[in-house]
N, C-alpha and C. Protein backbone atom coordinates (compact mmCIF):
# COMPACT_ATOMS: atom_id res chain seq x y z
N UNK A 1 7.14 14.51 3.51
CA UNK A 1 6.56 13.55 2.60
C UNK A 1 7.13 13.75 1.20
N UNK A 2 7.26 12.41 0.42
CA UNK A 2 7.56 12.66 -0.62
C UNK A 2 9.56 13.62 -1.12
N UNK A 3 9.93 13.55 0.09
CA UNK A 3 11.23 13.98 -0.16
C UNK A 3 12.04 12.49 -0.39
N UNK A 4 13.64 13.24 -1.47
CA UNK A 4 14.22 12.40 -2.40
C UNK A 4 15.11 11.71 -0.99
N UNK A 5 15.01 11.68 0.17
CA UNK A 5 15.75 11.12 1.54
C UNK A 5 14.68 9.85 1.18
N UNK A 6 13.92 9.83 1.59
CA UNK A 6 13.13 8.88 1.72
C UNK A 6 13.45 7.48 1.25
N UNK A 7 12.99 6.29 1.90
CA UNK A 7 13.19 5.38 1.28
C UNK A 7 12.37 4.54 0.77
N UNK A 8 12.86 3.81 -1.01
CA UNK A 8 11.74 3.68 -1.67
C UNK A 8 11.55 2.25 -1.29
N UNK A 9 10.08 1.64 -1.33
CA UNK A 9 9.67 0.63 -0.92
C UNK A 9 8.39 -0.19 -1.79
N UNK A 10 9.03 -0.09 -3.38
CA UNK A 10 8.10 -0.64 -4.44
C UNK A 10 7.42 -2.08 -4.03
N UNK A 11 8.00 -2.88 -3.31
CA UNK A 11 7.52 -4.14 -3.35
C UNK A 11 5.92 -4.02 -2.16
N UNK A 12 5.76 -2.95 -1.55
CA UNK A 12 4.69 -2.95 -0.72
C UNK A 12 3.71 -2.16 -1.75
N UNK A 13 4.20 -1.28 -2.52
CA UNK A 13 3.49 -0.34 -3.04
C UNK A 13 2.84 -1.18 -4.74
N UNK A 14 3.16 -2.03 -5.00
CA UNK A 14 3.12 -3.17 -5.80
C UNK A 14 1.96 -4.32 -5.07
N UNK A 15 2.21 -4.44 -3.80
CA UNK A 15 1.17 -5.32 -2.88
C UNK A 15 -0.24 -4.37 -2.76
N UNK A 16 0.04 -3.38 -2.58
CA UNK A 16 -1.29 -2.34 -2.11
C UNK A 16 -1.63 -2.44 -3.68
N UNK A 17 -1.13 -1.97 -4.53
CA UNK A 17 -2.01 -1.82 -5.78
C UNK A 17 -2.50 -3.12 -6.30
N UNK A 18 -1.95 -3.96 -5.98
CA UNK A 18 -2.61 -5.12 -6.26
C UNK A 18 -3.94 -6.08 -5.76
N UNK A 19 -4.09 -5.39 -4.43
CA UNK A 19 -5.38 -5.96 -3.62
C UNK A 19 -6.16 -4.48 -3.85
N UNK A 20 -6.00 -3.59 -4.39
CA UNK A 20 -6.97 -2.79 -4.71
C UNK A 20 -7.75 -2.78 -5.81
N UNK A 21 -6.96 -2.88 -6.94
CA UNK A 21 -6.88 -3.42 -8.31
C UNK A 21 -7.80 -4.67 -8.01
N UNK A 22 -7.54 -5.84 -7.45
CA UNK A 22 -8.39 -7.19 -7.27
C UNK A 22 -10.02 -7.06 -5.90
N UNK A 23 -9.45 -5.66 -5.85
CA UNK A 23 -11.28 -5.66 -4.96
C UNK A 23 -12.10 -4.79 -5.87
N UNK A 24 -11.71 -4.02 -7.13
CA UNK A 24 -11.94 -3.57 -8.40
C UNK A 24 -12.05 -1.89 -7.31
N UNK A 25 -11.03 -1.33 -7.01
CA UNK A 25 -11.24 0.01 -6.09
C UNK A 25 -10.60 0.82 -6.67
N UNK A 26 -10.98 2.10 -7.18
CA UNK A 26 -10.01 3.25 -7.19
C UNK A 26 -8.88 4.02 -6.36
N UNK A 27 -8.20 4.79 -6.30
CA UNK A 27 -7.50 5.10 -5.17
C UNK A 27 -8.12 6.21 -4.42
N UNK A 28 -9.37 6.54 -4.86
CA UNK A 28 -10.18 7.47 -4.07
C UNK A 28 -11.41 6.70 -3.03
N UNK A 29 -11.16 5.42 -3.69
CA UNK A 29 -12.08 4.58 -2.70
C UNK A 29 -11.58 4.26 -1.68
N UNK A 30 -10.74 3.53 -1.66
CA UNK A 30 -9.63 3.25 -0.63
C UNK A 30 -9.68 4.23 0.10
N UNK A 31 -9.03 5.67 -0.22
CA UNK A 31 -9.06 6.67 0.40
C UNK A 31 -10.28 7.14 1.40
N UNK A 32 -11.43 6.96 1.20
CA UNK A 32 -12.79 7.26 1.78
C UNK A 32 -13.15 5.96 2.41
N UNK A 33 -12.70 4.83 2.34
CA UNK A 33 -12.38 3.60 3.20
C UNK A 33 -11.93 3.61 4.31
N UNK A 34 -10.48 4.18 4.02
CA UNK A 34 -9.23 4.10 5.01
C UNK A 34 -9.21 5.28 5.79
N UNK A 35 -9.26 6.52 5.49
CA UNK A 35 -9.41 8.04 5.63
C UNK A 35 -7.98 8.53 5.23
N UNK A 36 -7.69 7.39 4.76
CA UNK A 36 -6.07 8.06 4.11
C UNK A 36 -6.42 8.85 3.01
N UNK A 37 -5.53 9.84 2.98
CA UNK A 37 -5.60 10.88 1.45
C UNK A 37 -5.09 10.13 0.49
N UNK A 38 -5.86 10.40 -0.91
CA UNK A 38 -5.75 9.36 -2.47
C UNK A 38 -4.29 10.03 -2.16
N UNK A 39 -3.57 11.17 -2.39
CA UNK A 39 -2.47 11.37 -3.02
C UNK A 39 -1.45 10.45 -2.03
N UNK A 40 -1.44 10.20 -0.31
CA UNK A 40 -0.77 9.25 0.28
C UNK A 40 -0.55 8.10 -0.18
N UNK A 41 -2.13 7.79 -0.86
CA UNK A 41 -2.57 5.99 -1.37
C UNK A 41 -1.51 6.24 -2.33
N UNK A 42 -1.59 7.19 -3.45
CA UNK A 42 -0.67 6.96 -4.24
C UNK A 42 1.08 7.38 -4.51
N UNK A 43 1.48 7.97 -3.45
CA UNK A 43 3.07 7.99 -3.07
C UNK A 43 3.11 6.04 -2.70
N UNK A 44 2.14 5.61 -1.62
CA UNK A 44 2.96 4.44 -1.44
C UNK A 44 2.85 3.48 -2.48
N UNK A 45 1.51 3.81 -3.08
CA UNK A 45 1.83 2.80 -4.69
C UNK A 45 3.31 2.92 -5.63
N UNK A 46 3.25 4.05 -5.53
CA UNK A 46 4.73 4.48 -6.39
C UNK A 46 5.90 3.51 -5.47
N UNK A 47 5.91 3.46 -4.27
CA UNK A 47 6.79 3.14 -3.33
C UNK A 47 7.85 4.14 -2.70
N UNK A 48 7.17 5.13 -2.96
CA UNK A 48 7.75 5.96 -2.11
C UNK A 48 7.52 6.18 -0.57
N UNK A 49 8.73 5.71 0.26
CA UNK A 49 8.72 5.68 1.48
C UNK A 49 7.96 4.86 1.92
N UNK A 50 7.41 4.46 3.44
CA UNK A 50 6.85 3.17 3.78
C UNK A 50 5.52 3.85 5.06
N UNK A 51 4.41 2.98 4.93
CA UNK A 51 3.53 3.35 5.80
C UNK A 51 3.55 2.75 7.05
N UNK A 52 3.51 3.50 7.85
CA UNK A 52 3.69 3.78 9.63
C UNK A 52 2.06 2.07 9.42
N UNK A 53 2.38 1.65 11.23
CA UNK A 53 1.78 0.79 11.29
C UNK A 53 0.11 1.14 11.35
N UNK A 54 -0.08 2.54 11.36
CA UNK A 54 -1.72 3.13 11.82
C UNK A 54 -2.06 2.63 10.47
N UNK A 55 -1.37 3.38 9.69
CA UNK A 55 -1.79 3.41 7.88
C UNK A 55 -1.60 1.94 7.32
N UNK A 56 -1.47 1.25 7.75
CA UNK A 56 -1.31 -0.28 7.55
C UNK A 56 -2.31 -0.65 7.42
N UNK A 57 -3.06 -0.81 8.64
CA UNK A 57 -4.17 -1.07 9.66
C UNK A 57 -5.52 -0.22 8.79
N UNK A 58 -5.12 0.85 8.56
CA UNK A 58 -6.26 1.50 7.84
C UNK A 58 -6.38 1.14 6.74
N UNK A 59 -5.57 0.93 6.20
CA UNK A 59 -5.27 0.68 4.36
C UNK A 59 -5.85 -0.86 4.23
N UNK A 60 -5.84 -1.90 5.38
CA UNK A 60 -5.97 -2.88 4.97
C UNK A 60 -7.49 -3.12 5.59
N UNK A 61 -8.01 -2.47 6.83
CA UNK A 61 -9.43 -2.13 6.74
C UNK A 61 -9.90 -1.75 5.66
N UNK A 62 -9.96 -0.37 5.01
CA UNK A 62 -10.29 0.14 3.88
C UNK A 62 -10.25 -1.02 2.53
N UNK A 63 -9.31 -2.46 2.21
CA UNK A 63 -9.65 -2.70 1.24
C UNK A 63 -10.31 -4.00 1.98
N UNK A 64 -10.71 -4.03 2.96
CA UNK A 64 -11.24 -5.33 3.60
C UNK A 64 -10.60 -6.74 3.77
N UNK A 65 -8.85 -6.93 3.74
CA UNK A 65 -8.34 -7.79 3.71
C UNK A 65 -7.20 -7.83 4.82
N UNK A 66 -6.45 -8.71 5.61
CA UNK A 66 -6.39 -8.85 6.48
C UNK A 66 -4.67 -8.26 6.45
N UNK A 67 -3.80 -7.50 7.68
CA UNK A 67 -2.50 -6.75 6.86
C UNK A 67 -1.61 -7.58 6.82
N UNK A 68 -1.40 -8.87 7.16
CA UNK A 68 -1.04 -10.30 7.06
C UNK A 68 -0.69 -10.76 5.28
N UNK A 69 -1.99 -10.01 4.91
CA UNK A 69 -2.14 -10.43 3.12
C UNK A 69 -1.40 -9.84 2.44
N UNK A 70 -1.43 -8.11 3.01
CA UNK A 70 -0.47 -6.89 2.00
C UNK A 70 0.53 -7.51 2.06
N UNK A 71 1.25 -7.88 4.00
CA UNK A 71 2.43 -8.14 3.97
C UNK A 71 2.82 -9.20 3.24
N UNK A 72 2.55 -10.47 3.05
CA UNK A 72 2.46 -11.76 2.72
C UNK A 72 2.75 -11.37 1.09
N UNK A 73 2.02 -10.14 0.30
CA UNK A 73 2.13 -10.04 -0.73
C UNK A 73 3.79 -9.79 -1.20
N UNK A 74 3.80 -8.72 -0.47
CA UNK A 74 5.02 -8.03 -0.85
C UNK A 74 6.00 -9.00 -0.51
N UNK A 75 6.48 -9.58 0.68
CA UNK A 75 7.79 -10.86 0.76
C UNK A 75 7.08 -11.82 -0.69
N UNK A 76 6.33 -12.19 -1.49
CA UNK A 76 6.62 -12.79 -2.32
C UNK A 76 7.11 -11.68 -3.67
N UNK A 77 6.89 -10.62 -3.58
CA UNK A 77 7.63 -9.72 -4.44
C UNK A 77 8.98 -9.83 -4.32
N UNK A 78 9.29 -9.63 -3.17
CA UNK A 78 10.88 -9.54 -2.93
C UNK A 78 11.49 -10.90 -3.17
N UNK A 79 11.02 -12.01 -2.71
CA UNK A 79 12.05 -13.41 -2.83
C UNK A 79 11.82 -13.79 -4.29
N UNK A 80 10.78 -12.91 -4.90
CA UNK A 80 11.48 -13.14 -6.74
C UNK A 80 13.07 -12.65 -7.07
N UNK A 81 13.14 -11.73 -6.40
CA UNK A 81 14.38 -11.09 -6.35
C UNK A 81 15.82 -12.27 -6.28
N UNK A 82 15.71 -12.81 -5.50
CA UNK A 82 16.44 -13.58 -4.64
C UNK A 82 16.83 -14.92 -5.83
């Protein structure tokens, strides 16, 4: 975890902080939501590296929104790019 191999993946970690931020949640809430550890919540905010499909699923239980939405978020991050 957290090694400089890894690959970075800001535009998801930009989507997660943003439906957390808009359900008004800390990253310790989430965390006790999801059972993901805050410091995980916050590597993928940073965008470091990308979450496996379990942690998807949990992360998007935990903020109560559907993982359709995270994803949905982030492709409109990226086709700003474009």
């Amino acid at each position: 975890m957290g090694s400089s191999s890894e690959i970075q993946t800001p535009f998801f970690g930009e989507a997660l902080r943003y439906h957390r931020k808009n359900k008004k949640m800390t990253q310790e809430e989430v965390a006790e939501e999801s059972g993901i550890q805050p410091s995980e919540i916050s590597r993928l905010e940073k965008g470091l590296g990308n979450p496996t499909h379990k942690q998807l699923k949990r992360l998007a239980k935990g903020l109560g929104v559907p993982c359709s939405r995270i994803l949905a978020l982030e492709e409109i991050y990226v086709e700003r790019l474009d």
